[in-house]
Protein backbone atom coordinates (compact mmCIF):
# COMPACT_ATOMS: atom_id res chain seq x y z
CA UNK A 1 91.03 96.15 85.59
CA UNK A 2 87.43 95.09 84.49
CA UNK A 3 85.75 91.94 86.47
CA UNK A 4 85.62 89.41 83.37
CA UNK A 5 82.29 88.33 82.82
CA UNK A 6 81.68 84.26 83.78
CA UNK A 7 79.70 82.41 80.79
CA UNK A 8 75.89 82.73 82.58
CA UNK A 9 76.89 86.90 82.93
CA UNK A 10 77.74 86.49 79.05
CA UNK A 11 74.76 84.97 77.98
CA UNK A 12 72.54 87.05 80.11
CA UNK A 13 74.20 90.67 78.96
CA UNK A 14 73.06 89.02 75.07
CA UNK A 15 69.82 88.27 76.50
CA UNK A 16 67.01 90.11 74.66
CA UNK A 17 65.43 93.19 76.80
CA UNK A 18 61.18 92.48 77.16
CA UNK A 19 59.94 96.27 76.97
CA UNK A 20 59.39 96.31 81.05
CA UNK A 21 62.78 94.91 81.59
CA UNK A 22 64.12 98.50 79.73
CA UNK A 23 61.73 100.56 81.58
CA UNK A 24 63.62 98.98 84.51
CA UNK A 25 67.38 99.36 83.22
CA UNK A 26 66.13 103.10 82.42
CA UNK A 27 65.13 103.88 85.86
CA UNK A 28 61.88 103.73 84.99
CA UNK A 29 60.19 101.01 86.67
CA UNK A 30 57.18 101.46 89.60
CA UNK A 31 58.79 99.69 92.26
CA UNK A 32 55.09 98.16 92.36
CA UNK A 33 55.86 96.50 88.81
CA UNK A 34 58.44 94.37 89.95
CA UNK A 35 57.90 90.75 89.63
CA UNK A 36 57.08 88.50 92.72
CA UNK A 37 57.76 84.92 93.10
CA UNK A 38 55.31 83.20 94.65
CA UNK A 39 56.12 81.33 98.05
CA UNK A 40 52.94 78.74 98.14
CA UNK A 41 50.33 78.10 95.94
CA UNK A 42 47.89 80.55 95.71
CA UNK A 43 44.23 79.99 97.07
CA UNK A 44 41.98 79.14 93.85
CA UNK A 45 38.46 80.01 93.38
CA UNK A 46 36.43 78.93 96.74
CA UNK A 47 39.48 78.92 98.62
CA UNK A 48 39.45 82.49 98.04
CA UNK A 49 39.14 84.67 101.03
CA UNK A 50 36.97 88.32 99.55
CA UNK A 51 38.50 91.35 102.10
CA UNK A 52 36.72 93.36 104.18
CA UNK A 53 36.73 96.41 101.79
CA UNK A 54 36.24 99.90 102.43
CA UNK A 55 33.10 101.76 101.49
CA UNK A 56 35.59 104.38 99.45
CA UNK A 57 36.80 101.16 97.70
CA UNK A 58 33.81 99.73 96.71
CA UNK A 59 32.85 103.57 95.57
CA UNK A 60 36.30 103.28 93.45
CA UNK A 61 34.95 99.73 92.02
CA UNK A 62 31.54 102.11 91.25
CA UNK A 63 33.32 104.56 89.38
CA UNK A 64 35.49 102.92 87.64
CA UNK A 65 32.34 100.26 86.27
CA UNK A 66 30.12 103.09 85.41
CA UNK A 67 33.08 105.13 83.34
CA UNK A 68 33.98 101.84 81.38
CA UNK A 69 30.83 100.95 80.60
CA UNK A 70 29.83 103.72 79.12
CA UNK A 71 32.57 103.97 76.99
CA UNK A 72 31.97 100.34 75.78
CA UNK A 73 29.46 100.87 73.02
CA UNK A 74 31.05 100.81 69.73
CA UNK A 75 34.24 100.36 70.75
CA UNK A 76 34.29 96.84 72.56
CA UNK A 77 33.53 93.91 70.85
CA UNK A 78 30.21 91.91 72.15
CA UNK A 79 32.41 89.18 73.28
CA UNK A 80 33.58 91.38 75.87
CA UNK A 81 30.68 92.72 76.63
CA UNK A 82 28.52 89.34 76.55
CA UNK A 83 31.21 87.98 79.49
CA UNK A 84 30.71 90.63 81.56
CA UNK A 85 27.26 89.46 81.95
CA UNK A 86 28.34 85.82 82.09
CA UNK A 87 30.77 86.80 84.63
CA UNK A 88 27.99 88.18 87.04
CA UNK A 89 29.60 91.68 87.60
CA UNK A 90 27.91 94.86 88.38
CA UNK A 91 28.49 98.57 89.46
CA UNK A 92 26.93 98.10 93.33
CA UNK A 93 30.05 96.32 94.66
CA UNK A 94 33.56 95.03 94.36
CA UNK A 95 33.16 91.29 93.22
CA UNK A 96 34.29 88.20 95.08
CA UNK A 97 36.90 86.53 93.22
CA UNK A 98 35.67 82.76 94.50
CA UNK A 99 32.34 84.01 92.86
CA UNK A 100 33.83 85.07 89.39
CA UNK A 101 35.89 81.93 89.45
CA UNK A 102 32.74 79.72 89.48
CA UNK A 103 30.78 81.57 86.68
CA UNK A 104 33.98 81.50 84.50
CA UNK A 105 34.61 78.10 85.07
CA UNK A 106 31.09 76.95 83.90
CA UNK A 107 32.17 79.11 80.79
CA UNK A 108 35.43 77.40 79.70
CA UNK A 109 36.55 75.63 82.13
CA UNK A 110 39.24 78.89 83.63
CA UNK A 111 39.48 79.48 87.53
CA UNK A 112 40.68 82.43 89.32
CA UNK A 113 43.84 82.31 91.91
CA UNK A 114 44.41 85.40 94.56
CA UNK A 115 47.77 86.44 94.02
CA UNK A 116 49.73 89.29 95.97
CA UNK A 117 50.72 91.58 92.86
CA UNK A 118 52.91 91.56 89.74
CA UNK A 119 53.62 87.74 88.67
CA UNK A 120 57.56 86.61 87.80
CA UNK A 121 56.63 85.61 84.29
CA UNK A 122 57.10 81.42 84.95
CA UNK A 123 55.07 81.72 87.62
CA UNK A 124 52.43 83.30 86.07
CA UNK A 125 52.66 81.66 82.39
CA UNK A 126 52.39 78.19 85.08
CA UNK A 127 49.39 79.63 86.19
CA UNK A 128 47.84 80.33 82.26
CA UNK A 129 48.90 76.77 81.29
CA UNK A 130 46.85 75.14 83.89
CA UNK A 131 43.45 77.27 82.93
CA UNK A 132 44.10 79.32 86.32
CA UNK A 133 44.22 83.33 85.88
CA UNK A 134 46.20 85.21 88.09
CA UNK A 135 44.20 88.08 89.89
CA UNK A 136 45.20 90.65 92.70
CA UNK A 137 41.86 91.21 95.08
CA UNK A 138 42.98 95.35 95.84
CA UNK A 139 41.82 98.33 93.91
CA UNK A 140 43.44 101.20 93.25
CA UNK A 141 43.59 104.61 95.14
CA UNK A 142 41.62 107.80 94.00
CA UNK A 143 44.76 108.82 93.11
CA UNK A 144 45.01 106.37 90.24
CA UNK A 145 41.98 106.37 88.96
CA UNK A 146 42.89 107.55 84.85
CA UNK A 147 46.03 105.29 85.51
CA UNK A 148 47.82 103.34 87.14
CA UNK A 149 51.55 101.42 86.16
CA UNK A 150 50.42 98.74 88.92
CA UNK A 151 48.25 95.65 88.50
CA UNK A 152 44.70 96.05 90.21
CA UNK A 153 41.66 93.94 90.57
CA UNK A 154 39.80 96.50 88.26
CA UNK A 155 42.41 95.50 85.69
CA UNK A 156 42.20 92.31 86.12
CA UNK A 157 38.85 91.08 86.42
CA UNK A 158 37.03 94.08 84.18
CA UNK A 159 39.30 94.21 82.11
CA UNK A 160 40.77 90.38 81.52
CA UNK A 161 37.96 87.90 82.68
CA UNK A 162 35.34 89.13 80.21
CA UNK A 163 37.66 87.27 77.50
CA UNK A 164 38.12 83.79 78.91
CA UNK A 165 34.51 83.46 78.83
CA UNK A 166 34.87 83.09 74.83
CA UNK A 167 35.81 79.51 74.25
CA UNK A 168 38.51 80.26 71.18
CA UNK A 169 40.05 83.08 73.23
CA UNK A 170 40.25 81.34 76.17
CA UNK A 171 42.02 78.02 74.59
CA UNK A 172 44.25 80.84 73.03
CA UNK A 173 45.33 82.22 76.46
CA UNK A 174 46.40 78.70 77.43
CA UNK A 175 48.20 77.56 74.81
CA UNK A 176 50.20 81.08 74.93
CA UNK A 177 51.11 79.61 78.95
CA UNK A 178 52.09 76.84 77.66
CA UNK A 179 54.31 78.18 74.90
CA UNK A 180 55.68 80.67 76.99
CA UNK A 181 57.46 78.17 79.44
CA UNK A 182 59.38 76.90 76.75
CA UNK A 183 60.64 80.15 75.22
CA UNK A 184 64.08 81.47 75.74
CA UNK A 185 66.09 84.63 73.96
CA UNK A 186 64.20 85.87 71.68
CA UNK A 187 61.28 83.68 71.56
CA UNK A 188 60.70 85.19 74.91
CA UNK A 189 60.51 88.69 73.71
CA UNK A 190 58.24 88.04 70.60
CA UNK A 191 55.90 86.01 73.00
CA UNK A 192 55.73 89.10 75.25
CA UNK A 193 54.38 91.35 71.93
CA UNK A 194 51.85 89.11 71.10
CA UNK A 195 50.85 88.89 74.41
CA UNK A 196 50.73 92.86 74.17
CA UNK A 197 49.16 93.05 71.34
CA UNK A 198 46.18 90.61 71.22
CA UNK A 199 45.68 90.22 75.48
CA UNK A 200 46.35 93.18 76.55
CA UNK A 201 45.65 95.74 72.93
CA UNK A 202 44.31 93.64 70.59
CA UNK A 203 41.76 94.66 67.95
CA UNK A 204 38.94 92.73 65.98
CA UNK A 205 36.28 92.92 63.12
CA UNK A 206 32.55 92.92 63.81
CA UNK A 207 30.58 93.06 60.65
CA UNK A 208 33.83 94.94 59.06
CA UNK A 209 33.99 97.31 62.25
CA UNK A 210 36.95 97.46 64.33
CA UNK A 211 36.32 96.81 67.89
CA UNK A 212 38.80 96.42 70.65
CA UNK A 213 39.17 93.02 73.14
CA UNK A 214 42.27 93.80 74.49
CA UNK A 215 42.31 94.37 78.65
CA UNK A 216 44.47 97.43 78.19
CA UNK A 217 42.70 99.29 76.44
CA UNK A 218 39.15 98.17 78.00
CA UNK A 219 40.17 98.83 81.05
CA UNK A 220 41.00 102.05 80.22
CA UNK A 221 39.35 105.50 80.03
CA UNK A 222 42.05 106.99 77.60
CA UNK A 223 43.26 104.03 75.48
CA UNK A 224 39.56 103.06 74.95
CA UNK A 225 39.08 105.73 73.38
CA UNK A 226 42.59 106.49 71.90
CA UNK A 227 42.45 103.00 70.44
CA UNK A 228 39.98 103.43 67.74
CA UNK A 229 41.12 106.68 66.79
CA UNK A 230 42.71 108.49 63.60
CA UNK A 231 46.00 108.57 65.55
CA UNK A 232 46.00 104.80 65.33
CA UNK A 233 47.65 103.42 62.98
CA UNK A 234 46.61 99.28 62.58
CA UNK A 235 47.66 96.92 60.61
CA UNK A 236 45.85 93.22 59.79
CA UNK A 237 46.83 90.60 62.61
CA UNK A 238 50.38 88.53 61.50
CA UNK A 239 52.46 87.07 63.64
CA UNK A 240 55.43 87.53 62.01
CA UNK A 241 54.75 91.17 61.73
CA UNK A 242 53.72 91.61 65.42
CA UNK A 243 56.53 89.95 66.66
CA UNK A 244 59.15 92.75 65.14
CA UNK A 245 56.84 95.35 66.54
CA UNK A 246 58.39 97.50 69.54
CA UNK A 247 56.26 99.02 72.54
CA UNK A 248 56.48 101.31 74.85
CA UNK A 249 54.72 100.35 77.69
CA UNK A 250 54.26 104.33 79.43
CA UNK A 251 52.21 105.93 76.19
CA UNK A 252 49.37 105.51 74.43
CA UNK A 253 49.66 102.70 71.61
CA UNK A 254 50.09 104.75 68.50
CA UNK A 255 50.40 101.04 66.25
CA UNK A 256 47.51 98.44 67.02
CA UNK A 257 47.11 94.99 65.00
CA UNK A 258 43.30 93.69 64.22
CA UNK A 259 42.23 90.16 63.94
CA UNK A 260 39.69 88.68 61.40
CA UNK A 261 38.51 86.04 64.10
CA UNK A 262 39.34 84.91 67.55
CA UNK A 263 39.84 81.21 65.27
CA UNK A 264 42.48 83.23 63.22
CA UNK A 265 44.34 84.03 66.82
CA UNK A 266 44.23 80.33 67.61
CA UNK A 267 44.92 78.94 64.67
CA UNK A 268 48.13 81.30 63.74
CA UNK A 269 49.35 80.99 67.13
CA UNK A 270 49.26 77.16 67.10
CA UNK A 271 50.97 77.14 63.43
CA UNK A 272 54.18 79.55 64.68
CA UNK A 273 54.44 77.51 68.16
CA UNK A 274 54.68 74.51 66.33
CA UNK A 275 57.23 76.49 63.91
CA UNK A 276 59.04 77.24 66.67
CA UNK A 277 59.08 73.97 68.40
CA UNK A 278 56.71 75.96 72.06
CA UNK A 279 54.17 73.35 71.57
């Protein structure tokens, strides 16, 4: 005879699937994408320790720069590009994370925490609501270098930091922390497709061009270029319509969503947290 399922079990087996959480139930899942709780607070910007790195690392860190930048140029938008300047960063070496939290704090006001890997999602929406990003301080192996499932330091501070330099995009990010703590069922699972696709895929115009700002895809040697191709298809930036908009998180983004503004992400975001009672 069956076990019968106590109320929490019930409730949980109704529980809307986020697209890593079916990666997971399918088998899936890099055992290197499962969440972490953290144990203590993290160490924050000058409390950050920078590793004694490898030369082979710092070669990776040299690589990987040089590849993404040259794929920038009409494809990332010049907020992007303007914050890696901001930011400090360069090809020669991996940066210091207490360094990069200083020059992004005189931006808008964000600081950098050292975490150990993959976030659980409350504590790293915590993190966001507090203008604190959550960064690893390890780069990936050679083996990795076109992809890896894992978060990396290369992911995170190429590809993510550049962003929080912009002041709407970066009061964006911390409002969606915010939110995000409050969300259950299935505002849960429409907060993780926005995320997906404005943070991590999201396109914009420049002077009617489409131009991407989203980490994934920046950080990326094939979705950088994938992103802004006929194989695309993209659709103008509503909420309500990104919300009922699936992912997988294993291919190459075949449906994209572009923003007039950065204002426009800020503004529409604020109007359906309200909607939804998040804020």
């Amino acid at each position: 005879m069956p076990a019968m399922l106590g109320e929490s079990d019930f409730h949980a087996a109704l529980e809307p699937l986020s697209a890593y959480e079916k990666a997971a139930k399918d088998g899936a899942l890099d055992p290197r994408c499962i969440p972490q709780h953290l144990d203590a607070p993290p160490p924050i910007g000058d409390d950050i320790p920078y590793p004694a790195y490898s030369e082979d690392e710092h070669q990776i860190w040299q690589f990987l720069y040089q590849r993404q930048r040259r794929l920038l140029p009409g494809r990332a938008c010049r907020d992007f590009v303007t914050g890696i300047s901001l930011l400090g960063l360069s090809e020669d070496r991996i940066p210091a994370l207490s360094q990069v939290s200083r020059q992004l704090e005189k931006a808008t006001g964000w600081r950098v925490a050292r975490i150990p890997g993959l976030l659980h999602e409350r504590d790293f929406f915590s993190l966001l609501a507090q203008r604190i990003f959550p960064s690893t301080d390890y780069i990936r192996g050679r083996h990795e270098l076109n992809y890896t499932p894992a978060p990396d330091l290369f992911h995170d501070v190429f590809g993510h930091l550049p962003m929080l330099t912009h002041p709407d995009f970066a009061d964006f990010y911390q409002l969606f922390g915010k939110a995000a703590l409050h969300a259950e069922g299935q505002d849960r699972v429409s907060l993780e497709r926005l995320h997906w696709f404005t943070v991590e895929f999201g396109l914009i115009y420049e002077e009617g061009q489409l131009r991407i700002f989203g980490s994934g895809a920046l950080s990326s040697s094939e979705e950088v270029e994938h992103a802004l191709s006929d194989k695309v298809t993209v659709y103008p930036f509503e909420v309500e319509r990104v919300i009922h908009q699936d992912y997988d998180v294993w291919h190459l983004q075949d449906v994209l969503f572009v923003l007039d503004s950065f204002e426009q992400l800020k503004t529409e975001f604020l109007r359906w947290t309200h909607e939804r009672h998040l804020l």
